[in-house]
N, C-alpha and C. Protein backbone atom coordinates (compact mmCIF):
# COMPACT_ATOMS: atom_id res chain seq x y z
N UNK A 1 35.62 -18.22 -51.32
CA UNK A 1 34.96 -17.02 -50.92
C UNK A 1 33.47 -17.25 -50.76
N UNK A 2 33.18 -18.20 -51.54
CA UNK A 2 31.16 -18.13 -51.67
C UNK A 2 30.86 -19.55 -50.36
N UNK A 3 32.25 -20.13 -49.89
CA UNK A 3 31.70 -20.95 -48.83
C UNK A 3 31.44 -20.17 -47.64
N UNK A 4 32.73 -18.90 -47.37
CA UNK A 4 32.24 -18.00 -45.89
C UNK A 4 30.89 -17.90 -46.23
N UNK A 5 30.32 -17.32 -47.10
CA UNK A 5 29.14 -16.46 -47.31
C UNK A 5 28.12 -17.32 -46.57
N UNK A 6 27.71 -18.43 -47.29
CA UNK A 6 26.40 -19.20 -47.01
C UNK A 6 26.72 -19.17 -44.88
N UNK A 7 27.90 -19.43 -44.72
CA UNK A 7 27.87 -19.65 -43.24
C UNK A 7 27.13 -18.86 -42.37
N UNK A 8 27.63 -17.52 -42.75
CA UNK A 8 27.78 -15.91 -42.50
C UNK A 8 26.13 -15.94 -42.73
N UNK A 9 25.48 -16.03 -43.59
CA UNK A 9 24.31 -15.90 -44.16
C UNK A 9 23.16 -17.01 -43.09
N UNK A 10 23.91 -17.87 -42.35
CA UNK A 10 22.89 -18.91 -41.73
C UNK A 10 22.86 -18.41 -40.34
N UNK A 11 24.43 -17.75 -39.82
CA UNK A 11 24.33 -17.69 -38.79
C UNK A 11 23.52 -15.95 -38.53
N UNK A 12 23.57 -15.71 -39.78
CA UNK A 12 22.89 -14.09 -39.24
C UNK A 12 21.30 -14.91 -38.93
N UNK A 13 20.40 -15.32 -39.89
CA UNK A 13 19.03 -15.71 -40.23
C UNK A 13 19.01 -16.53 -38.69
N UNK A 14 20.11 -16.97 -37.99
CA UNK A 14 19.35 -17.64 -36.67
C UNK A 14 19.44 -16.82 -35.60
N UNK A 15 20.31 -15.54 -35.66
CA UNK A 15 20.69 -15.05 -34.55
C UNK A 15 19.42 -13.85 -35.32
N UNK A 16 18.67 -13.45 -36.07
CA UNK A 16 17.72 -12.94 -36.68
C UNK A 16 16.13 -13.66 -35.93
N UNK A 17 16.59 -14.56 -36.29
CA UNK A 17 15.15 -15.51 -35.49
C UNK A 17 14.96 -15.50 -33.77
N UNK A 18 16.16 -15.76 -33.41
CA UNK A 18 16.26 -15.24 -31.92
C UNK A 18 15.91 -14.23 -31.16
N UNK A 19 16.05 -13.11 -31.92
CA UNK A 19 15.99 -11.72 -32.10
C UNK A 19 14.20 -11.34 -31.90
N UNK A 20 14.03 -12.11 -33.25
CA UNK A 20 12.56 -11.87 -33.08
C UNK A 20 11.62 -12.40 -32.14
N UNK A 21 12.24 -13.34 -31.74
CA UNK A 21 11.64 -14.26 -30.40
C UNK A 21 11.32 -13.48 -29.40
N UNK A 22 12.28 -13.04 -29.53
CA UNK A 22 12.83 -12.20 -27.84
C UNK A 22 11.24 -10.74 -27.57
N UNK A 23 10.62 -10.43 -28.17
CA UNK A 23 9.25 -9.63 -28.32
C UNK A 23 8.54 -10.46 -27.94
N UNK A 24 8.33 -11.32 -28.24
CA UNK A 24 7.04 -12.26 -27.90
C UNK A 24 7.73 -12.64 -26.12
N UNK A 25 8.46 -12.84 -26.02
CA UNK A 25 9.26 -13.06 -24.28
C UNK A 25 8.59 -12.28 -23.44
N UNK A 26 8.86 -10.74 -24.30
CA UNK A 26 8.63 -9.45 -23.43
C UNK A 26 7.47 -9.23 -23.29
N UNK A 27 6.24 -9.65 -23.74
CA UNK A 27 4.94 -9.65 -24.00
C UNK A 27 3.90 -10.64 -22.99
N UNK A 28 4.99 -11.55 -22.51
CA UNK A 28 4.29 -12.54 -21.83
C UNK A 28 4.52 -12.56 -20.58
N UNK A 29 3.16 -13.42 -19.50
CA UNK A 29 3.79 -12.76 -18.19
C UNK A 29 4.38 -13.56 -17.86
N UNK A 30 5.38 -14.45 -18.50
CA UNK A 30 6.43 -15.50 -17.51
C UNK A 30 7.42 -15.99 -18.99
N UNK A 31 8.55 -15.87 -18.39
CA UNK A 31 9.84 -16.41 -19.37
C UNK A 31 9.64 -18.24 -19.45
N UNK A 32 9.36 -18.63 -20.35
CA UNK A 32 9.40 -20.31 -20.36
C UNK A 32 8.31 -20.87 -19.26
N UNK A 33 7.33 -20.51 -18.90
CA UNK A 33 6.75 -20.85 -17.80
C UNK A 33 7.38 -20.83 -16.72
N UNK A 34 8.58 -20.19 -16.51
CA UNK A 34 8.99 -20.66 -14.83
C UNK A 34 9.57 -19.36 -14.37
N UNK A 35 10.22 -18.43 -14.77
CA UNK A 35 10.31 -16.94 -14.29
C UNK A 35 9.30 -16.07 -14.70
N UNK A 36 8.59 -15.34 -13.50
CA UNK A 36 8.14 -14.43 -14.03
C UNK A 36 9.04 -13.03 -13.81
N UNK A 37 8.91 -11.93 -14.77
CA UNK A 37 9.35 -10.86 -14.71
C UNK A 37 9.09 -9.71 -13.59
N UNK A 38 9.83 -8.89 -12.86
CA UNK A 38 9.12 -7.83 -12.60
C UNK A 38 8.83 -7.01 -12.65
N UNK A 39 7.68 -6.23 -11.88
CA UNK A 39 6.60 -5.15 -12.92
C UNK A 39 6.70 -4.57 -11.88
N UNK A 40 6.99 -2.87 -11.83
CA UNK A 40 6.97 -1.77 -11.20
C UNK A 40 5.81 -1.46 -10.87
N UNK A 41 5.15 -1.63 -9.35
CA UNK A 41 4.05 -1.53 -8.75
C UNK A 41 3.62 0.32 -9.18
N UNK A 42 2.47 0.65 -9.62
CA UNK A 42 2.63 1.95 -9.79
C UNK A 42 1.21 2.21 -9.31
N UNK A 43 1.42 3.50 -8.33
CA UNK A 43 0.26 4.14 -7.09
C UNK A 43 0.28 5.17 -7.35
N UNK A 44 -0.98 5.82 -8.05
CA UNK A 44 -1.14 7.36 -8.14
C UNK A 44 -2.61 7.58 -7.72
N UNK A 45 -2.61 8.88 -7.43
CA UNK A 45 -3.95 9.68 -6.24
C UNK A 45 -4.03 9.47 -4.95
N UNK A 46 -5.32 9.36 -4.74
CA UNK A 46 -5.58 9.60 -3.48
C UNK A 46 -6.75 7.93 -3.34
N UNK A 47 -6.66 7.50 -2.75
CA UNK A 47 -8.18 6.40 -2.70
C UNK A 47 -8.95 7.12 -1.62
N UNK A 48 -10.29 6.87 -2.54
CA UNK A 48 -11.28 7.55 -1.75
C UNK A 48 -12.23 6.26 -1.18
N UNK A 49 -12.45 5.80 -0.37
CA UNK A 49 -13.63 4.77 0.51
C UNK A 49 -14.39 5.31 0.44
N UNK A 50 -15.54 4.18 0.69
CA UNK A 50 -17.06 4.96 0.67
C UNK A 50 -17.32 5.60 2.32
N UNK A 51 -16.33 4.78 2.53
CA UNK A 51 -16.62 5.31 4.59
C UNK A 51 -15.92 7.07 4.20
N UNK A 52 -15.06 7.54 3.68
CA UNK A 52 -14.67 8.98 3.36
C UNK A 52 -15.94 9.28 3.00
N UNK A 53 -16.23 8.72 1.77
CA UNK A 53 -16.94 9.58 0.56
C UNK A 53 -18.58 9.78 1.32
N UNK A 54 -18.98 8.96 2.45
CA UNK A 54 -20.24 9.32 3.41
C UNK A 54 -20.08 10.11 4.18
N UNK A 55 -18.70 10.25 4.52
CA UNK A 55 -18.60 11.61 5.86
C UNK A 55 -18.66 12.75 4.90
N UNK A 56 -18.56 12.95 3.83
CA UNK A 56 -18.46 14.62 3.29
C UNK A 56 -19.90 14.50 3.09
N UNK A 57 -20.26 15.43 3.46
CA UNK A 57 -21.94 16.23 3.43
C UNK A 57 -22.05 17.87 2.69
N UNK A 58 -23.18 18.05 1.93
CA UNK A 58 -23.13 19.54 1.21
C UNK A 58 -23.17 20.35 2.23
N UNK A 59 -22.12 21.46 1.95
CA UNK A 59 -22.30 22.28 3.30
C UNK A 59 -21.11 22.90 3.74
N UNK A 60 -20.31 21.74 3.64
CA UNK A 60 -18.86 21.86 4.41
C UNK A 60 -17.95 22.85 3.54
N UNK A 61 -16.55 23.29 4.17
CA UNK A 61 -16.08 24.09 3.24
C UNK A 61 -14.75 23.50 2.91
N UNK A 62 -14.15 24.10 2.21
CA UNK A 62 -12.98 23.16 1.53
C UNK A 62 -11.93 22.61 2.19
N UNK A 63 -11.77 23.36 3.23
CA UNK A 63 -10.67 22.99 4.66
C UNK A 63 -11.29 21.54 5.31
N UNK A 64 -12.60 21.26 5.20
CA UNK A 64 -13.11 20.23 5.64
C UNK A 64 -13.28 19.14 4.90
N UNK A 65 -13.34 18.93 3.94
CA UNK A 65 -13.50 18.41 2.30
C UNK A 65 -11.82 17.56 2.49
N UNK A 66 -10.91 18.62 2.61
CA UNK A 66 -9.72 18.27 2.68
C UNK A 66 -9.33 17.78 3.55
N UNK A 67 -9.75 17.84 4.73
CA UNK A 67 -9.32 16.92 5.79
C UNK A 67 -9.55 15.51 5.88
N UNK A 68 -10.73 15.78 5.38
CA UNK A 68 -11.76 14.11 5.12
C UNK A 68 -10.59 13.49 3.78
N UNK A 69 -10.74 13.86 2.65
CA UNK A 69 -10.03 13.33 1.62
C UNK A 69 -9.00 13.54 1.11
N UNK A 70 -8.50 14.21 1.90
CA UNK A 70 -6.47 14.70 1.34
C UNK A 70 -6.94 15.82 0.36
N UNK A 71 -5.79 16.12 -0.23
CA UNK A 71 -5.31 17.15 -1.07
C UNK A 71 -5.85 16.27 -2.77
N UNK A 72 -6.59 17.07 -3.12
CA UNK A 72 -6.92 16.50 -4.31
C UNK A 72 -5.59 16.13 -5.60
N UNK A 73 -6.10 15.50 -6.52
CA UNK A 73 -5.04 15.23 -7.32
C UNK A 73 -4.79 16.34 -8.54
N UNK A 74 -5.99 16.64 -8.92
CA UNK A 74 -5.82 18.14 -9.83
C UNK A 74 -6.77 18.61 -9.57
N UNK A 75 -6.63 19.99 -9.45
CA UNK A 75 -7.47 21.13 -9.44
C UNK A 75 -7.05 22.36 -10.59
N UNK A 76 -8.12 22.67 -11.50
CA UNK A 76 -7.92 23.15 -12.53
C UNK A 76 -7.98 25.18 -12.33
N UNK A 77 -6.89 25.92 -12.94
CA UNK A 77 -7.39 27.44 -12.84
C UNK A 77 -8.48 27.89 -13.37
N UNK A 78 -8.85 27.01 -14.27
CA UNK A 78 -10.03 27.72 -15.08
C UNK A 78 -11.52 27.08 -14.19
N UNK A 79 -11.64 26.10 -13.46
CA UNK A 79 -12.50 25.59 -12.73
C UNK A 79 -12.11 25.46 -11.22
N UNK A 80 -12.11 26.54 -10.78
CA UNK A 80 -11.51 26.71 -9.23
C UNK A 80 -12.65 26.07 -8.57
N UNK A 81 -13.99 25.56 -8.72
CA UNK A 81 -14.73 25.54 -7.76
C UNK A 81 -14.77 23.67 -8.24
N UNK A 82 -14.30 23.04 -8.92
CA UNK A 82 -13.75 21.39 -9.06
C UNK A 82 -12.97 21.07 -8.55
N UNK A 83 -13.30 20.05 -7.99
CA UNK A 83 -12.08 19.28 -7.77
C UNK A 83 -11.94 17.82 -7.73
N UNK A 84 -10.88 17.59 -8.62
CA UNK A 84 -10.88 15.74 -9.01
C UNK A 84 -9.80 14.87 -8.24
N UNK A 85 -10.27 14.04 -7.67
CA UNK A 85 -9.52 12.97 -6.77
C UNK A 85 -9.46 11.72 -7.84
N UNK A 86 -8.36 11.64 -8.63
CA UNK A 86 -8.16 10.62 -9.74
C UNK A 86 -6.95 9.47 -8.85
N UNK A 87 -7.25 8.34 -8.79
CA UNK A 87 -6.92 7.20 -8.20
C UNK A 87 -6.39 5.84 -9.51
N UNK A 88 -5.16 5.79 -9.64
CA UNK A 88 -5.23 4.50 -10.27
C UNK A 88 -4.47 3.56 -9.59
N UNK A 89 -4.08 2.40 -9.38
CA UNK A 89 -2.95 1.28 -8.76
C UNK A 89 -2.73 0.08 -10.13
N UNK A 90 -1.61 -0.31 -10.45
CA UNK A 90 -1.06 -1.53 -11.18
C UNK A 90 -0.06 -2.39 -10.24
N UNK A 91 -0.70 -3.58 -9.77
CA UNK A 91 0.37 -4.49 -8.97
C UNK A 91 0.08 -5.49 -9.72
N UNK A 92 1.13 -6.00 -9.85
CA UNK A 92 1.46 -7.32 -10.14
C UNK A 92 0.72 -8.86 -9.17
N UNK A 93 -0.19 -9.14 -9.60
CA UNK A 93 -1.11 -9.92 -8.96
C UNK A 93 -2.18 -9.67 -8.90
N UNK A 94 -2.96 -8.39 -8.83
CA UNK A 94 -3.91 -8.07 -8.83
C UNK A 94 -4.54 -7.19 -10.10
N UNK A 95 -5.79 -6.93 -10.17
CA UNK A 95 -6.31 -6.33 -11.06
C UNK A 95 -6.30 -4.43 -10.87
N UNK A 96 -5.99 -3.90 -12.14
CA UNK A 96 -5.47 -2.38 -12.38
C UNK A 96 -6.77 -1.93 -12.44
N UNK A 97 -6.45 -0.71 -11.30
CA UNK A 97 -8.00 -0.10 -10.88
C UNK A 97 -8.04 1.20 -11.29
N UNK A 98 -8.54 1.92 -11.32
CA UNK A 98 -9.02 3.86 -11.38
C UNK A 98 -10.44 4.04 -11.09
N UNK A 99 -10.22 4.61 -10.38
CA UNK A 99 -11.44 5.55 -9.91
C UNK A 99 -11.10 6.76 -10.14
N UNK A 100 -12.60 7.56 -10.03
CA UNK A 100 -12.30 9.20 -9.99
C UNK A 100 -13.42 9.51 -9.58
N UNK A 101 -13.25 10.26 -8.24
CA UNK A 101 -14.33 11.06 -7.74
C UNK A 101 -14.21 13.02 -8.30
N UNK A 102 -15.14 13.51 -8.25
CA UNK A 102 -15.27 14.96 -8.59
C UNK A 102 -15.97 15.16 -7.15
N UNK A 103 -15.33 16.34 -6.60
CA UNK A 103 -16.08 17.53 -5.99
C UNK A 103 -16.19 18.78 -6.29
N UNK A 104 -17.93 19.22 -6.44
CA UNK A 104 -17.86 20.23 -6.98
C UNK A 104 -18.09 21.16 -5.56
N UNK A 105 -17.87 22.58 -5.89
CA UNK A 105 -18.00 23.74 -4.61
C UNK A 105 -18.78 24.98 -5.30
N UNK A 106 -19.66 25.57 -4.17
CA UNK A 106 -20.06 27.14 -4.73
C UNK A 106 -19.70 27.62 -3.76
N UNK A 107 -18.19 28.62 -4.09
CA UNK A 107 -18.06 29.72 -3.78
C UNK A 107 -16.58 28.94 -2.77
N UNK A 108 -17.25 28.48 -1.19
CA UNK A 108 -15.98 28.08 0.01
C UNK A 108 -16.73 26.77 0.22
N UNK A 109 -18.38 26.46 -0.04
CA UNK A 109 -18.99 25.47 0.47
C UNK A 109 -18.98 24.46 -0.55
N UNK A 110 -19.18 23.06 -0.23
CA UNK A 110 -19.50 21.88 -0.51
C UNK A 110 -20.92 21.95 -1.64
N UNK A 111 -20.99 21.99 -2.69
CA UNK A 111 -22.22 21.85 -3.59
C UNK A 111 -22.72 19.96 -3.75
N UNK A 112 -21.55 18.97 -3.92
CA UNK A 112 -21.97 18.22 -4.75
C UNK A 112 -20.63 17.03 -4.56
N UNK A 113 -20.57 16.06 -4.62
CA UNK A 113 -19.75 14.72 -4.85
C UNK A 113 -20.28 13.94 -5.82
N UNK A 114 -19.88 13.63 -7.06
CA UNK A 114 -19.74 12.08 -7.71
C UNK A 114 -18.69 11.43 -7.70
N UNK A 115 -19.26 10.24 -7.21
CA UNK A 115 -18.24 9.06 -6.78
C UNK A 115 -18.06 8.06 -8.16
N UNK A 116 -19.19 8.80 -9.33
CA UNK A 116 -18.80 7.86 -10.42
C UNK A 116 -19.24 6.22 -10.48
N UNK A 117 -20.01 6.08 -9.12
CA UNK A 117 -20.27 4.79 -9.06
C UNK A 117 -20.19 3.98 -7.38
N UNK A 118 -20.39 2.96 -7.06
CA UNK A 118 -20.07 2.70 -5.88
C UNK A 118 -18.62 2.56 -5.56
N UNK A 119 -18.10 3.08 -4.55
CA UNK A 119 -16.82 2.62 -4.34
C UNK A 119 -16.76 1.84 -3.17
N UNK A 120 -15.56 1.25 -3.01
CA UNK A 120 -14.95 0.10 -2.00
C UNK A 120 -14.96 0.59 -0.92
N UNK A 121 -15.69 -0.59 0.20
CA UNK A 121 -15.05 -0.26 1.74
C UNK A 121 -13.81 -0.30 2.10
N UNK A 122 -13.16 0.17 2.76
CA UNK A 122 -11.97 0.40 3.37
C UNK A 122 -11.56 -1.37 3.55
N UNK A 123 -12.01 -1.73 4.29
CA UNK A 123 -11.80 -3.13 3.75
C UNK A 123 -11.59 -4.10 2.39
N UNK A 124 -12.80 -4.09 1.62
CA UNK A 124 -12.70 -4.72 0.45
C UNK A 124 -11.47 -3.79 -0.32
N UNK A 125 -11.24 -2.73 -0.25
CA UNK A 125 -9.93 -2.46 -0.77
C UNK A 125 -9.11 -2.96 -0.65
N UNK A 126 -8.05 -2.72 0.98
CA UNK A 126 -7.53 -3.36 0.88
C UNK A 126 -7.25 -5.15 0.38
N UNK A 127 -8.60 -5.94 0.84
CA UNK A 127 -8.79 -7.45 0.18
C UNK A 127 -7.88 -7.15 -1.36
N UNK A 128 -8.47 -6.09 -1.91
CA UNK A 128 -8.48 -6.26 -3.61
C UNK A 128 -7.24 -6.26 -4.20
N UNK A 129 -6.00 -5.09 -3.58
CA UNK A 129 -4.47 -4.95 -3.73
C UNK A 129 -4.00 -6.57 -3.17
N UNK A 130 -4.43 -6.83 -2.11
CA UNK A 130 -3.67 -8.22 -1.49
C UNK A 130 -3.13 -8.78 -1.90
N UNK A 131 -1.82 -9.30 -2.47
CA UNK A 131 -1.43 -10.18 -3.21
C UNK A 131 -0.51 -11.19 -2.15
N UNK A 132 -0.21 -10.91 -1.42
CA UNK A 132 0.45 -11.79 -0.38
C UNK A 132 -0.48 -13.73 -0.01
N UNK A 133 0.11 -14.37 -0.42
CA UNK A 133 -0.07 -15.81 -0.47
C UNK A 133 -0.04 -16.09 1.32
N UNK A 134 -1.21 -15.67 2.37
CA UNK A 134 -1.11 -15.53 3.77
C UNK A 134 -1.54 -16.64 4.07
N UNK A 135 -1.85 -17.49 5.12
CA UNK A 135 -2.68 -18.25 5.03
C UNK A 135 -4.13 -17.50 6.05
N UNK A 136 -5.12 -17.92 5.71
CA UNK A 136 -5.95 -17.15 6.06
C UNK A 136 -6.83 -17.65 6.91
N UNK A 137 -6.69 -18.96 7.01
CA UNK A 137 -7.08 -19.65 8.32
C UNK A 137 -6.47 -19.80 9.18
N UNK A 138 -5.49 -18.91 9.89
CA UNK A 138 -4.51 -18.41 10.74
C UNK A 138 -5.92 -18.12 11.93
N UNK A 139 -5.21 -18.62 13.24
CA UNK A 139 -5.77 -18.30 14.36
C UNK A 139 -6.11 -17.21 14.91
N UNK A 140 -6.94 -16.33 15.06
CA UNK A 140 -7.17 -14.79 16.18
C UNK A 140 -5.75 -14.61 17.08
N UNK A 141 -5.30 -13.42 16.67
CA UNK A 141 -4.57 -12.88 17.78
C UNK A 141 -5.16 -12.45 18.86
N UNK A 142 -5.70 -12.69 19.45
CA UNK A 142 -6.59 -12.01 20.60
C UNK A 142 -7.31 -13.53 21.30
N UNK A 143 -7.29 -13.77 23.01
CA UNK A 143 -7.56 -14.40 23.67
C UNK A 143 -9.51 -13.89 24.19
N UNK A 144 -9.77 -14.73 23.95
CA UNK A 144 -11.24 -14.54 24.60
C UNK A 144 -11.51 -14.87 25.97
N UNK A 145 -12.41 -14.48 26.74
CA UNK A 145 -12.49 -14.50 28.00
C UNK A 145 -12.61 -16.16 29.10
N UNK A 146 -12.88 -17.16 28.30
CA UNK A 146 -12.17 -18.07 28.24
C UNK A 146 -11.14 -18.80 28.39
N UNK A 147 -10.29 -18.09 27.36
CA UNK A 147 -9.17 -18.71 27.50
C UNK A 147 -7.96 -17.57 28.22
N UNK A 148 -8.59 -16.50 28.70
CA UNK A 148 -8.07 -15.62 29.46
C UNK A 148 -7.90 -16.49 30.95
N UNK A 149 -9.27 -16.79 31.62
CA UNK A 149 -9.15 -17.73 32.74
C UNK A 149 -8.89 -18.93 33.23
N UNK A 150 -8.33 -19.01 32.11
CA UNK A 150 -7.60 -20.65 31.70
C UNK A 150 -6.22 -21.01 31.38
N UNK A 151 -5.68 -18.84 31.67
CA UNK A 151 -4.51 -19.07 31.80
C UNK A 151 -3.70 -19.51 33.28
N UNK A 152 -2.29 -19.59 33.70
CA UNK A 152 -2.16 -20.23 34.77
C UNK A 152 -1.28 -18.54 34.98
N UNK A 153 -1.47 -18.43 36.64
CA UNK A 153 -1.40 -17.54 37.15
C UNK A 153 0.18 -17.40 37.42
N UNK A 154 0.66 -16.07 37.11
CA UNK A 154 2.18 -15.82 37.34
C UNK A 154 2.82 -16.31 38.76
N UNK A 155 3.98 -16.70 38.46
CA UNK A 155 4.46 -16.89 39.93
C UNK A 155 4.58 -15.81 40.79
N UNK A 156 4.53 -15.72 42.28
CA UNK A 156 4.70 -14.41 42.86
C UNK A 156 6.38 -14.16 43.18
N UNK A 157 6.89 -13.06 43.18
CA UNK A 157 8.18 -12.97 42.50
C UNK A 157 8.64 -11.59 43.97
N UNK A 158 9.53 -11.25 44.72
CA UNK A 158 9.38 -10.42 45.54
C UNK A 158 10.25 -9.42 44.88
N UNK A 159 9.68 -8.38 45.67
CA UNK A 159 9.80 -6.84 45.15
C UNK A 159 11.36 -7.12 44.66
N UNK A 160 11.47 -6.04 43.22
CA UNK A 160 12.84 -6.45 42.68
C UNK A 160 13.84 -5.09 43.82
N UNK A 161 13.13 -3.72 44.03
CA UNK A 161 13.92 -2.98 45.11
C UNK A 161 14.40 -3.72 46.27
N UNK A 162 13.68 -4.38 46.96
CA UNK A 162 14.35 -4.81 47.82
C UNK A 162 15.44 -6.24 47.65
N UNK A 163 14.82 -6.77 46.97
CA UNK A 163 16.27 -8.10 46.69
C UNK A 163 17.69 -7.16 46.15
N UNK A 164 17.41 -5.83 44.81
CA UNK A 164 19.01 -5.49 44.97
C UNK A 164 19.68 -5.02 46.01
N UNK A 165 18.90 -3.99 46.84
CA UNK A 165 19.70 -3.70 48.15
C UNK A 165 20.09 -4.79 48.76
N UNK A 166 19.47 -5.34 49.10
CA UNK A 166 19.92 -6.67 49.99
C UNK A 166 20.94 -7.39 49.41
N UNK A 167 21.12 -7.22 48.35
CA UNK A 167 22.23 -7.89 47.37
C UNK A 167 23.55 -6.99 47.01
N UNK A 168 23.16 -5.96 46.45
CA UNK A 168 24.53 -4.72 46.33
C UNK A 168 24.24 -3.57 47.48
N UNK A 169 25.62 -3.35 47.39
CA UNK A 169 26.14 -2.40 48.48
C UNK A 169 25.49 -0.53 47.78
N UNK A 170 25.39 0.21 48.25
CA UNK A 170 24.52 0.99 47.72
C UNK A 170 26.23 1.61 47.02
N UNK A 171 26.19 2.58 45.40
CA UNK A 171 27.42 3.05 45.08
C UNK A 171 27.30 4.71 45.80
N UNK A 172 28.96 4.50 45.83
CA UNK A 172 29.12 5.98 46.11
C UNK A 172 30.05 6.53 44.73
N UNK A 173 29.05 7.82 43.85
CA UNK A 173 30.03 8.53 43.03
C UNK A 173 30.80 9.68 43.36
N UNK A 174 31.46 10.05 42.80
CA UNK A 174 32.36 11.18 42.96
C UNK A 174 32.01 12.25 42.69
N UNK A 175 32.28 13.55 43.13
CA UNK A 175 31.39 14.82 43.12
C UNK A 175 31.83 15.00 41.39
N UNK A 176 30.95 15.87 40.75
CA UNK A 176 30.76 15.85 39.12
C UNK A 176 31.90 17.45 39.21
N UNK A 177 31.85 18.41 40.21
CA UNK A 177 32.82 19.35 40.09
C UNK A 177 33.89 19.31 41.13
N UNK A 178 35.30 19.66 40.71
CA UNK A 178 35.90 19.87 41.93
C UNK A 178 35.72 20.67 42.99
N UNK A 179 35.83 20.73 44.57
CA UNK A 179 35.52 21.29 45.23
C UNK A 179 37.16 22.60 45.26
């Protein structure tokens, strides 16, 4: 009876140790160095650019505010004349961002914007999410004037109306109602 035990007793303490392993797994960003796990890309608000955040001027009224920057993310009952554009992103590859701009209003008009700081061009944003491994010394899609006249000129090809006639007999269909 006291030989099951010790067995029973070794195999719990390793399948115990395993156990505890398995936290430190979940904690890290790659299983054994060679899988990494995946992580649920998560996108909330609105992103505001500084190219947006220069077109709103004091003045404007909230229909305009909103056109420029979407529908804000909360707007509070007790502070009807705020409004907060809260922005965060988590991707996997890149670094987890938040911003938060406030607009404040008196009355229907535009009082006030803090941007909280400088924000990103529409460009360097996107750069910043990028995680795609592209190569980036990839050639211009677009031909310059150059190599526009350096292309070789289409063959001349005769009218496609007249080669089918000349080729098929013209059809005759059948009336669509009976007479």
């Amino acid at each position: 009876m006291r030989s099951l035990s010790v067995p029973f007793c070794l195999v719990f303490a390793a399948l115990a140790a395993m156990l505890a392993g398995c936290k430190n797994l979940q904690s890290s960003d790659n299983f054994l160095g060679v899988v990494t796990p995946y992580r649920v890309e998560v996108v909330q608000g609105n992103v505001v650019t500084k190219e947006q955040a220069d077109a709103i001027k004091p003045g404007m009224n909230r229909a305009q505010v909103r056109d420029i920057l979407g529908a804000p993310l909360l707007t509070d009952v007790f502070h009807q004349d705020r409004w907060d554009y809260v922005f965060t992103i988590r991707r996997q590859g890149a670094e987890p961002q938040r911003r938060s701009v406030v607009v404040l209003f008196d009355g229907e008009t535009l009082k006030s914007i803090d941007t909280g700081g400088a924000l990103p061009a529409e460009r360097d944003f996107v750069a910043s999410i990028d995680t795609f491994k592209t190569n980036r010394n990839a050639p211009p899609l677009a031909l310059d004037e150059q190599q526009i006249k350096a292309l070789p000129l289409p063959a001349k090809v005769e009218a496609p109306e007249a080669a089918a006639s000349a080729v098929t007999p013209p059809r005759a269909y059948p009336p669509l109602e009976p007479r």
